[in-house]
C-alpha atoms as a PDB file:
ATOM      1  CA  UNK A   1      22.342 -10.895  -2.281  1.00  0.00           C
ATOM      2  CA  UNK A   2      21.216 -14.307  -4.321  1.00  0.00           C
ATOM      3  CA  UNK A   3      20.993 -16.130  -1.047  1.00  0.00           C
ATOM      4  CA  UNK A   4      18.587 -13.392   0.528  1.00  0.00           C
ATOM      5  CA  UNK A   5      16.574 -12.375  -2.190  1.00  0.00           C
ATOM      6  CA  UNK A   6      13.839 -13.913  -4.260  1.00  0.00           C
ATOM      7  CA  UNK A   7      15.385 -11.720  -7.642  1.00  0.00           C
ATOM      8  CA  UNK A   8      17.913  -9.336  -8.496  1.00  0.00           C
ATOM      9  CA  UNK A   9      16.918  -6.166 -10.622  1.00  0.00           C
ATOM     10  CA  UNK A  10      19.987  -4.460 -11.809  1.00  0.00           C
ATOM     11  CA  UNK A  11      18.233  -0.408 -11.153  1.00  0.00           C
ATOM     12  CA  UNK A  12      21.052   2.266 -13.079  1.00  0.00           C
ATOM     13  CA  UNK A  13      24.176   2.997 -12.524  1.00  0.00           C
ATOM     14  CA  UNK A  14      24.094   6.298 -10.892  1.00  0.00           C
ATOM     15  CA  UNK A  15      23.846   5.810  -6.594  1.00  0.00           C
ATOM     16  CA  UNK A  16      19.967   6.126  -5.594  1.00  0.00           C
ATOM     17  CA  UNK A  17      18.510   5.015  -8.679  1.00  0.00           C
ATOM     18  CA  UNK A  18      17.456   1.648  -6.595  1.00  0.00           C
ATOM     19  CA  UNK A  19      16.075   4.208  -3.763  1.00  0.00           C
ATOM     20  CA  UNK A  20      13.762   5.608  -6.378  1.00  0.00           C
ATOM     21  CA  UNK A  21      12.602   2.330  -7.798  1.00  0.00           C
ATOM     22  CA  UNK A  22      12.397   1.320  -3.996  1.00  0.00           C
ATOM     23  CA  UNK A  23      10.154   4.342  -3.135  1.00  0.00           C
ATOM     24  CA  UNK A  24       8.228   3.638  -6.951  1.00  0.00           C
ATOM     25  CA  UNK A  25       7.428   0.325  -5.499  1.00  0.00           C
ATOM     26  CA  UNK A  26       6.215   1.285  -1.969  1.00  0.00           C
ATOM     27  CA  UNK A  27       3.964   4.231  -3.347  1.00  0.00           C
ATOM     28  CA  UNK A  28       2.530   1.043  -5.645  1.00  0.00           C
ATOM     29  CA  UNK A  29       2.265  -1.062  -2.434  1.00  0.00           C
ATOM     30  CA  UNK A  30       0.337   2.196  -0.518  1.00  0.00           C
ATOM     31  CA  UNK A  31      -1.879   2.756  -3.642  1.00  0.00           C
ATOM     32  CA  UNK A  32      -3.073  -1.053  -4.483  1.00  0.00           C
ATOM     33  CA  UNK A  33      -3.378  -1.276  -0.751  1.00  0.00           C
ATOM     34  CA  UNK A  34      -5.520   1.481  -0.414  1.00  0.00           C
ATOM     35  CA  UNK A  35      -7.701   0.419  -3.185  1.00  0.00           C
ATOM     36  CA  UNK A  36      -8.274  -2.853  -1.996  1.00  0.00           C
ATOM     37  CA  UNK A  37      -8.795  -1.976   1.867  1.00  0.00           C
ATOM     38  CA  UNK A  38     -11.417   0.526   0.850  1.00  0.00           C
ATOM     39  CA  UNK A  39     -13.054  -2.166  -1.974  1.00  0.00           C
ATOM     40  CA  UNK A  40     -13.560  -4.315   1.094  1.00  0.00           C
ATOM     41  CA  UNK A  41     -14.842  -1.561   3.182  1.00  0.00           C
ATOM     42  CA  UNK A  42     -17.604  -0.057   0.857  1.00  0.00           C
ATOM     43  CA  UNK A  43     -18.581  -3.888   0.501  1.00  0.00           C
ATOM     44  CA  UNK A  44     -19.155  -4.204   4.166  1.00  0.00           C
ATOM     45  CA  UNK A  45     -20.967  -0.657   4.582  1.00  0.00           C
ATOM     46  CA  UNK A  46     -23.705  -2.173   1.864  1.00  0.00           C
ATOM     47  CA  UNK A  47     -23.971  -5.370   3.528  1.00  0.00           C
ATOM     48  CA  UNK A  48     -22.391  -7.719   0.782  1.00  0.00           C
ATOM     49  CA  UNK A  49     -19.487 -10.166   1.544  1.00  0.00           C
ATOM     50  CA  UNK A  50     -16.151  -8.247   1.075  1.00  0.00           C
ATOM     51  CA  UNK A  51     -14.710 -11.562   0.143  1.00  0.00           C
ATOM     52  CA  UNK A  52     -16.790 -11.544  -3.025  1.00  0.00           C
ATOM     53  CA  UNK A  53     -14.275  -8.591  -4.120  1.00  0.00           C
ATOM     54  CA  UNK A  54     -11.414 -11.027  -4.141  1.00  0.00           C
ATOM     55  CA  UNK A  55     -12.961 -13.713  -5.934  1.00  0.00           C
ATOM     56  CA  UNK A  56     -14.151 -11.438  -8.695  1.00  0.00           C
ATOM     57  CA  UNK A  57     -10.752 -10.288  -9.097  1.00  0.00           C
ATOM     58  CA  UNK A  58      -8.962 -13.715  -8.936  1.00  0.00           C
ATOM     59  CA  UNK A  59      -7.320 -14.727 -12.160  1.00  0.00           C
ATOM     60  CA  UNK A  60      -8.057 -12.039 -14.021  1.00  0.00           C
ATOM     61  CA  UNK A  61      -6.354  -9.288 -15.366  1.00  0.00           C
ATOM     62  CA  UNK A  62      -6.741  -6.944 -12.331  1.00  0.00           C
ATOM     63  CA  UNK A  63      -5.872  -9.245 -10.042  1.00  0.00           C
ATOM     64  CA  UNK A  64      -2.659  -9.456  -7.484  1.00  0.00           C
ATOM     65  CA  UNK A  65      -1.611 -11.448  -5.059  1.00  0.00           C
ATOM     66  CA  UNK A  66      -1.284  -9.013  -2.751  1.00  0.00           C
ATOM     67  CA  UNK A  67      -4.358  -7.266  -3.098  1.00  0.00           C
ATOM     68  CA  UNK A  68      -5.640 -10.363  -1.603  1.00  0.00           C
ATOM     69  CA  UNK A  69      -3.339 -10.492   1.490  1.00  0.00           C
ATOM     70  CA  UNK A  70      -4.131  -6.835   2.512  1.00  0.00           C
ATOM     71  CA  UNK A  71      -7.791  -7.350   1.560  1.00  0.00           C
ATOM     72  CA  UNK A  72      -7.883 -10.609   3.444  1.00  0.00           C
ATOM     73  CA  UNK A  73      -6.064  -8.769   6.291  1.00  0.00           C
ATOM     74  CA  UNK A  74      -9.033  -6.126   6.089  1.00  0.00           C
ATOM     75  CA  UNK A  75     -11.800  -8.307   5.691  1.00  0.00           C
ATOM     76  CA  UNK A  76     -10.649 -10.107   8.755  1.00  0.00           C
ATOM     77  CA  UNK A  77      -9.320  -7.117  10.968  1.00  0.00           C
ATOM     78  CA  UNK A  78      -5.929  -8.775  10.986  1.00  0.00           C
ATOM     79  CA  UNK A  79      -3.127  -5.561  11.203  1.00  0.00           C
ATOM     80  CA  UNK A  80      -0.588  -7.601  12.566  1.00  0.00           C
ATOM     81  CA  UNK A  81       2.512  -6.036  10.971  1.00  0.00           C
ATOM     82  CA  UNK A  82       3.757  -7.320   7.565  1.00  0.00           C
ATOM     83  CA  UNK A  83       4.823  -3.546   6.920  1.00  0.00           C
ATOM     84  CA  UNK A  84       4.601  -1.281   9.677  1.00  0.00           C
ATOM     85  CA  UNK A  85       2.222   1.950   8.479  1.00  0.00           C
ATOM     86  CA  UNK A  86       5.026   4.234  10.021  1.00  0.00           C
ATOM     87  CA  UNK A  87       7.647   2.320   7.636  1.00  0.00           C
ATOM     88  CA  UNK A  88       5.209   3.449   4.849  1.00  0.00           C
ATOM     89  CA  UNK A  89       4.793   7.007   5.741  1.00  0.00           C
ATOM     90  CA  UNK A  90       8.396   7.577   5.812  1.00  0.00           C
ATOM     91  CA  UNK A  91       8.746   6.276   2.095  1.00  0.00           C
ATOM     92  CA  UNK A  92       5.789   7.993   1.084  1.00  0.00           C
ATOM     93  CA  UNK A  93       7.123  11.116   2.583  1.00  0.00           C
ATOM     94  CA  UNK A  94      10.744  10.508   0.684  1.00  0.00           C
ATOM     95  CA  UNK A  95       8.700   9.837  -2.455  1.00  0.00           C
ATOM     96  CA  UNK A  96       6.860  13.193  -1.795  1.00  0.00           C
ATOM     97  CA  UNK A  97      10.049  15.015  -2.026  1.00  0.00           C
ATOM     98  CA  UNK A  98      11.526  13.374  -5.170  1.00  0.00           C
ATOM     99  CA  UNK A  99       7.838  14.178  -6.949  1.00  0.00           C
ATOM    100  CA  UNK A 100       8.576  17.637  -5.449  1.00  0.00           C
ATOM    101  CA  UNK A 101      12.584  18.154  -6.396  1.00  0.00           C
ATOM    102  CA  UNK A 102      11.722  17.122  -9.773  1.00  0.00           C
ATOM    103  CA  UNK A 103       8.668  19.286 -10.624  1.00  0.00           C
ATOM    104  CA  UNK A 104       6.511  16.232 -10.677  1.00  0.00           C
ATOM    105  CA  UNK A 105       2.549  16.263  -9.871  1.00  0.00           C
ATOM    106  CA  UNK A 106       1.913  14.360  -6.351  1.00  0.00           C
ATOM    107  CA  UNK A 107      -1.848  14.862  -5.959  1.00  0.00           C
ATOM    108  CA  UNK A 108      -2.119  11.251  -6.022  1.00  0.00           C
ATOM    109  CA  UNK A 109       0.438  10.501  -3.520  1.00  0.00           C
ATOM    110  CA  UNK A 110      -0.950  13.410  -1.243  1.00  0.00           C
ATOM    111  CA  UNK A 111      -4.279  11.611  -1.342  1.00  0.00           C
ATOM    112  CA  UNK A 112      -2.968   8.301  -0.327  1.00  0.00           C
ATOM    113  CA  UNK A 113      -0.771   9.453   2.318  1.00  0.00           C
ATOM    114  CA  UNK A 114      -3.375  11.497   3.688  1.00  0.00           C
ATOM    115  CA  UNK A 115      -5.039   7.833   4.499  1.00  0.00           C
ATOM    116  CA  UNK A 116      -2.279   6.609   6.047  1.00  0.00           C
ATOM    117  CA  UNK A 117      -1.956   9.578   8.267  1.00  0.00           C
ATOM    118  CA  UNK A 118      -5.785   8.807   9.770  1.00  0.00           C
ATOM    119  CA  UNK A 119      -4.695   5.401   9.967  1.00  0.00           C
ATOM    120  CA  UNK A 120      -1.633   6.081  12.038  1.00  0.00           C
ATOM    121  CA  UNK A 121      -3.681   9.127  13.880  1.00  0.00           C
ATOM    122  CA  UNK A 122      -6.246   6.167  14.706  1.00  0.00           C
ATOM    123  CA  UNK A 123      -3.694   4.306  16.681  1.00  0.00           C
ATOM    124  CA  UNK A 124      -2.419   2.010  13.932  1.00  0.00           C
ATOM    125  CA  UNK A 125       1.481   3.270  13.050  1.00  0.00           C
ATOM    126  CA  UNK A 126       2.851  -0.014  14.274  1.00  0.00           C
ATOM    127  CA  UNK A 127       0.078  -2.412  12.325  1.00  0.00           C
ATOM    128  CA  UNK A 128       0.642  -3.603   8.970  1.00  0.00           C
ATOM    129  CA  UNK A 129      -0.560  -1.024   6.040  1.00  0.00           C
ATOM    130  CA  UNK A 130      -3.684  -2.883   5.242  1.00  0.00           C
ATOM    131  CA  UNK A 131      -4.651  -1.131   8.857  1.00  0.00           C
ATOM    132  CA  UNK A 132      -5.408   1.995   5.918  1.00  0.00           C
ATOM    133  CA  UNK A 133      -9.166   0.597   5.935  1.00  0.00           C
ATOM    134  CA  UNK A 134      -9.588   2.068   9.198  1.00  0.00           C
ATOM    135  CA  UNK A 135      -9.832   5.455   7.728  1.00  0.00           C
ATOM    136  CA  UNK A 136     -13.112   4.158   5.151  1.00  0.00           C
ATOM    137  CA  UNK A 137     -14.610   3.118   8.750  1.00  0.00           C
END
């Protein structure tokens, strides 16, 4: 695993404890996505450089590298696959069911993957997840 991977995270003992963090992560990725795809939209709608977004955000304390890789991808119309929105979806809908088998509020999630689903319904199941903008459009 050292030579394939940039770090190791040692995630519990018991066998799909790294699934959940996995699925944890992904829902992260959807959500940050999601919130910088539509940032960029609602910039372009009023007419003001989406880019400005990104460099208001750089270095500070919001800021993440890969809010500026799917916002670039957005800004630019770029959906060539990084992460496939179908990929996503499935995880999403795996996450769905672990909020669900444990009692836990998904409202959040159901939101998100609601996006995804227009996305995907728009054509886009094979582009990269940053293709969620199309459903601010």
């Amino acid at each position: 695993m050292d030579a394939i991977s940039k770090k190791l995270v040692h995630c519990g003992a018991q066998v799909g404890d790294g699934t959940a963090v996995k699925l944890a992560c992904n829902l992260w990725l959807a959500c940050i996505t999601a919130a910088a795809c539509q940032s960029v939209k609602v910039l372009e709608r009023q007419h003001v450089n989406p880019q400005l977004f990104l460099d208001v955000i750089a270095g500070g304390t919001s800021d993440s590298p890969y809010a500026h890789i799917k916002g670039g991808k957005a800004i630019s119309e770029d959906y060539s696959p990084q992460f496939e929105v179908s990929a996503l979806e499935k995880d999403l809908g795996l996450m769905k069911s672990v909020m669900e088998s444990v009692g836990f509020r998904s409202d959040l999630l159901s939101l998100v993957m609601d996006l995804y689903a227009q996305s995907d319904d728009k054509g886009h199941a094979h582009d990269d997840i940053s293709a969620v903008a199309t459903s601010f459009e």
